[in-house]
C-alpha atoms as a PDB file:
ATOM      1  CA  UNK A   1       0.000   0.000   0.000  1.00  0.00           C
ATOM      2  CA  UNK A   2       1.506   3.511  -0.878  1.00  0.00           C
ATOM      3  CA  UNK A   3       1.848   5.754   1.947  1.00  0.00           C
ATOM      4  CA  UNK A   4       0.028   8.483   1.595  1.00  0.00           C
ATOM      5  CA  UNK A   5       2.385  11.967   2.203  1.00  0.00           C
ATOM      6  CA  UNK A   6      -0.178  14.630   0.961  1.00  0.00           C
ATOM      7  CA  UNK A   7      -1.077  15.961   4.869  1.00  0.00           C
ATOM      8  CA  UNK A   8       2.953  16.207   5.390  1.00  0.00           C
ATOM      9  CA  UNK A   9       3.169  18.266   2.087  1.00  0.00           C
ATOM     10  CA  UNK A  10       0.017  20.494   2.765  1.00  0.00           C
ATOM     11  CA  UNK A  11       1.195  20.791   6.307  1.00  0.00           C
ATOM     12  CA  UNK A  12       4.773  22.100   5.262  1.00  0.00           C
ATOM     13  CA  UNK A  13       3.783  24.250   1.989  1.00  0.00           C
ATOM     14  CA  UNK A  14       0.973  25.966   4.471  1.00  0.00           C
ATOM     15  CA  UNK A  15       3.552  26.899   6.398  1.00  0.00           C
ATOM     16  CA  UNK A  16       5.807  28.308   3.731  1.00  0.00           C
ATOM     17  CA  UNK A  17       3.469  29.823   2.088  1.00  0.00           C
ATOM     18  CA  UNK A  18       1.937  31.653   5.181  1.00  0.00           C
ATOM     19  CA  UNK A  19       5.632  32.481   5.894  1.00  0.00           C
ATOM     20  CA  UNK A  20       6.312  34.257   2.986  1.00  0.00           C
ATOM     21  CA  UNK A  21       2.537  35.794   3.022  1.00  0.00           C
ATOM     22  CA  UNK A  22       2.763  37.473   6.196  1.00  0.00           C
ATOM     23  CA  UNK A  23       6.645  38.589   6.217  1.00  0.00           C
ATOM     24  CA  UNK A  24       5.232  40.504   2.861  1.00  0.00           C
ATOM     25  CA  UNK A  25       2.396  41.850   4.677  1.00  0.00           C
ATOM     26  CA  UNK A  26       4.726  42.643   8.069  1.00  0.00           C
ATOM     27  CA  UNK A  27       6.970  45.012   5.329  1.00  0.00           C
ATOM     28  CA  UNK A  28       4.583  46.358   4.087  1.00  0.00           C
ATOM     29  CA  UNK A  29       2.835  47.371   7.563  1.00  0.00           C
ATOM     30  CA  UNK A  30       6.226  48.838   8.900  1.00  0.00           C
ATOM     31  CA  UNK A  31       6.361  51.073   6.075  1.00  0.00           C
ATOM     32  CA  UNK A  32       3.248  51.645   4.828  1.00  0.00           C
ATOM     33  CA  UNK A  33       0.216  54.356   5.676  1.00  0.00           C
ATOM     34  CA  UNK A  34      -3.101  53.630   5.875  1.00  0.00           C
ATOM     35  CA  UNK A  35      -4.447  53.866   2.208  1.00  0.00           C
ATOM     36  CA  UNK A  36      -1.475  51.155   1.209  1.00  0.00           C
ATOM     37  CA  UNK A  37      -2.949  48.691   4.142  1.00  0.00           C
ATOM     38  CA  UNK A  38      -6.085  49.186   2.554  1.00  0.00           C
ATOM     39  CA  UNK A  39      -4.995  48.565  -0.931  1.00  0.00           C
ATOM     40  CA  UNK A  40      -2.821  45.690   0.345  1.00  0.00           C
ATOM     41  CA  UNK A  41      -5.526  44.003   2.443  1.00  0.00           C
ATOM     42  CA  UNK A  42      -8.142  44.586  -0.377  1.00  0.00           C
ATOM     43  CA  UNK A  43      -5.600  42.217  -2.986  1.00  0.00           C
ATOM     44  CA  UNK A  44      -5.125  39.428  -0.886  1.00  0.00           C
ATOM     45  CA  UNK A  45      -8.968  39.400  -0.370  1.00  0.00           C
ATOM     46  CA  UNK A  46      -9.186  39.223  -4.620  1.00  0.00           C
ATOM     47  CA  UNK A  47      -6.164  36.551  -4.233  1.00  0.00           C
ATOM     48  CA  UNK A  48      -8.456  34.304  -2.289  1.00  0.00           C
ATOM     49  CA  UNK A  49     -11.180  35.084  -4.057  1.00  0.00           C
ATOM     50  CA  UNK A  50      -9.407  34.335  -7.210  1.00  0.00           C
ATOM     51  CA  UNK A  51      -7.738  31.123  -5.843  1.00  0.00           C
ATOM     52  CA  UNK A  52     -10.975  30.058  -4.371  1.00  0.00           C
ATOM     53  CA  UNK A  53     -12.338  30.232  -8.052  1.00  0.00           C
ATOM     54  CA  UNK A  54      -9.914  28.010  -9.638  1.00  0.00           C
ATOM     55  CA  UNK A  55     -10.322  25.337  -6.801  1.00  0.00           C
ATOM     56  CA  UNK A  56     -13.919  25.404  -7.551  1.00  0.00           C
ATOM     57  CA  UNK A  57     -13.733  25.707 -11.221  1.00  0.00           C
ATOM     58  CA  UNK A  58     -10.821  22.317 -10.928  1.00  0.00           C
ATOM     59  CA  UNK A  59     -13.335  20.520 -10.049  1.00  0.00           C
ATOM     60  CA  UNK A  60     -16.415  20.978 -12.104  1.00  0.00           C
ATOM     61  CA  UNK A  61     -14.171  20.948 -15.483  1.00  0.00           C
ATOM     62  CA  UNK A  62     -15.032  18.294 -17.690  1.00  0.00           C
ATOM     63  CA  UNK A  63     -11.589  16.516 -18.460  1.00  0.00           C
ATOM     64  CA  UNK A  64     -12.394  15.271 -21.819  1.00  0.00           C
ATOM     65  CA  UNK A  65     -12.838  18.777 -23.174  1.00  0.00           C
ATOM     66  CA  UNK A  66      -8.978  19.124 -22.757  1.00  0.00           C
ATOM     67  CA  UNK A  67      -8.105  16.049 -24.058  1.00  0.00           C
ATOM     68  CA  UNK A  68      -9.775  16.913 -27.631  1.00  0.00           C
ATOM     69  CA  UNK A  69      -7.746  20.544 -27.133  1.00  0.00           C
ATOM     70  CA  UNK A  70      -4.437  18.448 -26.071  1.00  0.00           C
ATOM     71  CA  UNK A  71      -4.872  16.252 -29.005  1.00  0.00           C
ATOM     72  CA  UNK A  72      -4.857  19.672 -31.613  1.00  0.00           C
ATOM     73  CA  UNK A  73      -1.685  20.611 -29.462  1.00  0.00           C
ATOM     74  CA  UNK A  74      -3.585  23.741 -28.063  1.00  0.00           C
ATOM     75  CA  UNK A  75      -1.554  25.841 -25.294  1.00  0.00           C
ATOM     76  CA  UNK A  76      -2.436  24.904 -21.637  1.00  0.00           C
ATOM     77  CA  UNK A  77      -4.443  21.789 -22.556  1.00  0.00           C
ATOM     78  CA  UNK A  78      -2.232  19.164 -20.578  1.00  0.00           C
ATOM     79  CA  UNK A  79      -1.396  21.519 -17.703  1.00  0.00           C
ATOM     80  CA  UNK A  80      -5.347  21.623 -17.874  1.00  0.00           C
ATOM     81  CA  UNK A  81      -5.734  17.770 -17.789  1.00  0.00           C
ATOM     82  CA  UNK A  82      -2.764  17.792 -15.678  1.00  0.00           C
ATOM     83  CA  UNK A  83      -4.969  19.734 -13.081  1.00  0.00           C
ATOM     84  CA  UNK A  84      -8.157  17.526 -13.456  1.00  0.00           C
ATOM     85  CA  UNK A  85      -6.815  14.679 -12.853  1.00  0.00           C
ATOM     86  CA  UNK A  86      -5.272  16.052  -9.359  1.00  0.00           C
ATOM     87  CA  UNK A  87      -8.493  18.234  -8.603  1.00  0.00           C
ATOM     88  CA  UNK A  88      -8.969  16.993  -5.250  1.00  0.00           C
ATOM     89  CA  UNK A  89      -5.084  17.819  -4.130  1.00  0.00           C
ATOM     90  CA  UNK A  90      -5.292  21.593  -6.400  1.00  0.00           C
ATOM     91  CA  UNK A  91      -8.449  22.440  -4.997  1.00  0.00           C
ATOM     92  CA  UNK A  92      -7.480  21.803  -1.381  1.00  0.00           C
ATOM     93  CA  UNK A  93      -4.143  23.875  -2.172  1.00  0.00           C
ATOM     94  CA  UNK A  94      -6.495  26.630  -3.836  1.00  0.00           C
ATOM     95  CA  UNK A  95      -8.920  26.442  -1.439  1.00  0.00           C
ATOM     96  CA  UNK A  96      -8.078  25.876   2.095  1.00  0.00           C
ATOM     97  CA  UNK A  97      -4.217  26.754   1.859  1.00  0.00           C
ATOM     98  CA  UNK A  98      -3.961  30.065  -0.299  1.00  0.00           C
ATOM     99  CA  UNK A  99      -7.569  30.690   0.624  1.00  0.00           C
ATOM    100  CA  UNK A 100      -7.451  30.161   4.045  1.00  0.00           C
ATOM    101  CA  UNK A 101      -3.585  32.272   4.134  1.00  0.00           C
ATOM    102  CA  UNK A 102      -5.103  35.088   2.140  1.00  0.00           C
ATOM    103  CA  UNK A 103      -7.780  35.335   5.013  1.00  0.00           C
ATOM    104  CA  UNK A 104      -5.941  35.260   7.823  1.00  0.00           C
ATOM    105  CA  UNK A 105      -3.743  37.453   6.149  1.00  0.00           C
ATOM    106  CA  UNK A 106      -6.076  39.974   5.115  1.00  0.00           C
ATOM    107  CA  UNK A 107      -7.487  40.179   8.537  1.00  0.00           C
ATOM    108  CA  UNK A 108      -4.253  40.702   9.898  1.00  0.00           C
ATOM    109  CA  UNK A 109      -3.529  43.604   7.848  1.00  0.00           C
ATOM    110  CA  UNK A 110      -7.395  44.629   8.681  1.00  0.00           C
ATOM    111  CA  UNK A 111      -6.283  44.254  12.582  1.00  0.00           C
ATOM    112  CA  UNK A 112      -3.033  46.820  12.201  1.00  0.00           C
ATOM    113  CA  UNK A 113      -5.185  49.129   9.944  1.00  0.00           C
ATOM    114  CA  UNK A 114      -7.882  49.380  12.493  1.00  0.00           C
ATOM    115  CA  UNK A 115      -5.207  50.171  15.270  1.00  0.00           C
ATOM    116  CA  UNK A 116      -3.900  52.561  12.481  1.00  0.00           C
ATOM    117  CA  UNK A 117      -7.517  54.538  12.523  1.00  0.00           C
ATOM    118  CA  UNK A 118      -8.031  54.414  15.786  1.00  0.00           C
ATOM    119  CA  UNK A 119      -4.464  56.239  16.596  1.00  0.00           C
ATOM    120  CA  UNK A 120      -5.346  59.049  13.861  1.00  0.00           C
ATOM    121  CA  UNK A 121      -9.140  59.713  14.476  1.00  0.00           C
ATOM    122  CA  UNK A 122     -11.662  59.824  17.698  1.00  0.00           C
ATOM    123  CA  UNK A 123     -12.816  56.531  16.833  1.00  0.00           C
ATOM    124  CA  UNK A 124     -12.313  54.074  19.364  1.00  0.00           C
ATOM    125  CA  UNK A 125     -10.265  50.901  18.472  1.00  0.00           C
ATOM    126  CA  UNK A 126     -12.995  48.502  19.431  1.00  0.00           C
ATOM    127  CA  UNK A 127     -15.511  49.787  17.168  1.00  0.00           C
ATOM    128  CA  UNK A 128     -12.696  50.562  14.324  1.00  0.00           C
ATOM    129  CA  UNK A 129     -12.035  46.594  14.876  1.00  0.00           C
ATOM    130  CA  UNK A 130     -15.428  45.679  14.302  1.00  0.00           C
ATOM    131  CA  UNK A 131     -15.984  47.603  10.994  1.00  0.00           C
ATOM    132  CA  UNK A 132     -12.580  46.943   9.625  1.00  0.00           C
ATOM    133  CA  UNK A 133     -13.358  42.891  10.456  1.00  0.00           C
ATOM    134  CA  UNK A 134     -16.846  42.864   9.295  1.00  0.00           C
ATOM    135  CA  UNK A 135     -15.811  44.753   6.227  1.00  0.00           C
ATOM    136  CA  UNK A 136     -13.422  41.916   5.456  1.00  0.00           C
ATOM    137  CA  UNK A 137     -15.235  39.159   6.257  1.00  0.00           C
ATOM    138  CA  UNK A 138     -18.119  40.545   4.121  1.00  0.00           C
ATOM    139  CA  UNK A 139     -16.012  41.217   1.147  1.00  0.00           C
ATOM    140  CA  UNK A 140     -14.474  37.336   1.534  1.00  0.00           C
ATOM    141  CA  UNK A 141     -17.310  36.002   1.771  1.00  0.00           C
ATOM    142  CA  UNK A 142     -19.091  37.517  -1.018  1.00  0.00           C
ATOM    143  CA  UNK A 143     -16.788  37.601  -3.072  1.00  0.00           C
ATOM    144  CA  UNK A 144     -16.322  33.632  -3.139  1.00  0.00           C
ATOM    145  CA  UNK A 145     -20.104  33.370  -3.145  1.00  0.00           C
ATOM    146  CA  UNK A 146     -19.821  35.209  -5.899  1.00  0.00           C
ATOM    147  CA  UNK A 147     -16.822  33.652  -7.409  1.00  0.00           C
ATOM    148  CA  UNK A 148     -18.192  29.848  -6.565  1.00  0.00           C
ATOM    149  CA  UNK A 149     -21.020  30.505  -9.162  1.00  0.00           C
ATOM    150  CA  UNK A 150     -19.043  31.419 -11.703  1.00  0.00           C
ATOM    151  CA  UNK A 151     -16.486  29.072 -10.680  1.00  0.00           C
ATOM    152  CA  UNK A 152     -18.835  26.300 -11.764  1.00  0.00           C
ATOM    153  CA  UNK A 153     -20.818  28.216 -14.727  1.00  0.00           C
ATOM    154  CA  UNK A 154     -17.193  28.650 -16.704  1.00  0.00           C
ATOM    155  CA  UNK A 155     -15.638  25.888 -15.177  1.00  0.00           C
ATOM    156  CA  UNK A 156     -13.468  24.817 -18.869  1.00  0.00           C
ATOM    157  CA  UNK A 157     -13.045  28.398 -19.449  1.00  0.00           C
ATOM    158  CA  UNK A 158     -11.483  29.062 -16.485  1.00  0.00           C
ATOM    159  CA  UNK A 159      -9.597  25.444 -15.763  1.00  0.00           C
ATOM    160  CA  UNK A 160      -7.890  26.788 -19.569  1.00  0.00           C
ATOM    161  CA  UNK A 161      -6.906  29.977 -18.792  1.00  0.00           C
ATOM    162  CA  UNK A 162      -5.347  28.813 -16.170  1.00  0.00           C
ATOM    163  CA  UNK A 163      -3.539  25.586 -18.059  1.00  0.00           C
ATOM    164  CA  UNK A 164      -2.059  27.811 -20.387  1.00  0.00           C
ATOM    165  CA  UNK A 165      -0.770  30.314 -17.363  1.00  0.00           C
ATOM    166  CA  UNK A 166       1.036  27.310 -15.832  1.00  0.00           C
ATOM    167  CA  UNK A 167       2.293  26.366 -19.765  1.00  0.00           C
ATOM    168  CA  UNK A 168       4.240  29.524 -19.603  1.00  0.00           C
ATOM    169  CA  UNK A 169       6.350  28.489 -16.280  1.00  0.00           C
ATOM    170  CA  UNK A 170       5.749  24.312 -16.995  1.00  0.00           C
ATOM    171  CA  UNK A 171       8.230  23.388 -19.982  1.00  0.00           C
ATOM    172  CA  UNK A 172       7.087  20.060 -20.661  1.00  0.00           C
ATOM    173  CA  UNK A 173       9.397  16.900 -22.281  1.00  0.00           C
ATOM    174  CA  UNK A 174       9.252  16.338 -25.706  1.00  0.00           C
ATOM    175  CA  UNK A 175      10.321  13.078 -27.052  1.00  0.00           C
ATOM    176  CA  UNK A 176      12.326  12.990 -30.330  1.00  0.00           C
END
């Protein structure tokens, strides 16, 4: 029976990817004023958001529709497949690791920008904390509703775009 390593990986690229996540977003907090933290939390909400899409969108595709494409030798098609056939492991890593980072890391950034406001105005920080968090929960939320529909509407179209994205940085073999 082969042993099974995918909660080891997950585990491990969680934690490197929340590394690198949050020393970006401790930079940019050092150095940044308000209207930055507010630009910076808003993209890693549309990073989950968008990440949360293609997880969806992996696993509604229909397969064979990329295997016609791969046969013409369209751009993207096997990356495509590639993903398919590994929806369950790319959705997980779309989902609940960059989703789940991009959440805690927007709410971070939400936490110092509320502290931010509440330095700079009369508003105090607990009710600064509430809007900022409810503004950000509200936005993820939605946003993936949003996003899940579409997700599964224009699941091919999606599941493409993105196989010919990862054709760009994915040289594959060719046999000769």
């Amino acid at each position: 029976m082969k042993k099974d390593n995918w909660i080891i990986k997950a585990f491990l690229m969680t934690f490197f990817i929340a590394f690198l996540f949050n020393a970006g977003a401790n930079i940019v907090i050092e150095k940044c004023n308000y209207i930055a933290l507010i630009v910076f939390s808003i993209l890693f909400i549309l990073l989950g958001i968008i990440f949360d899409i293609i997880g969806t969108a992996v696993l509604t595709a229909k397969e064979s529709t990329f295997h016609a494409k791969s046969a013409k030798k369209i751009k993207g098609a096997k990356e495509s497949i590639y993903l398919i056939k590994n929806s369950n492991q790319i959705a997980s890593i779309c989902n609940d690791v960059i989703g789940d980072i991009c959440g805690i890391v927007s709410g971070s950034v939400g936490a110092m920008l509320s502290i931010f406001i509440s330095q700079v105005t009369s508003i105090d920080q607990i009710y600064s904390t509430l809007l900022i968090s409810s503004l950000i929960s509200s936005l993820t939320v939605g946003g993936k509703a949003i996003g899940k529909k579409y997700a599964v509407e224009k699941s091919d179209i999606i599941i493409e775009k993105v196989g010919k994205v990862l054709s760009i940085f994915i040289k594959n073999k060719k046999s000769h």
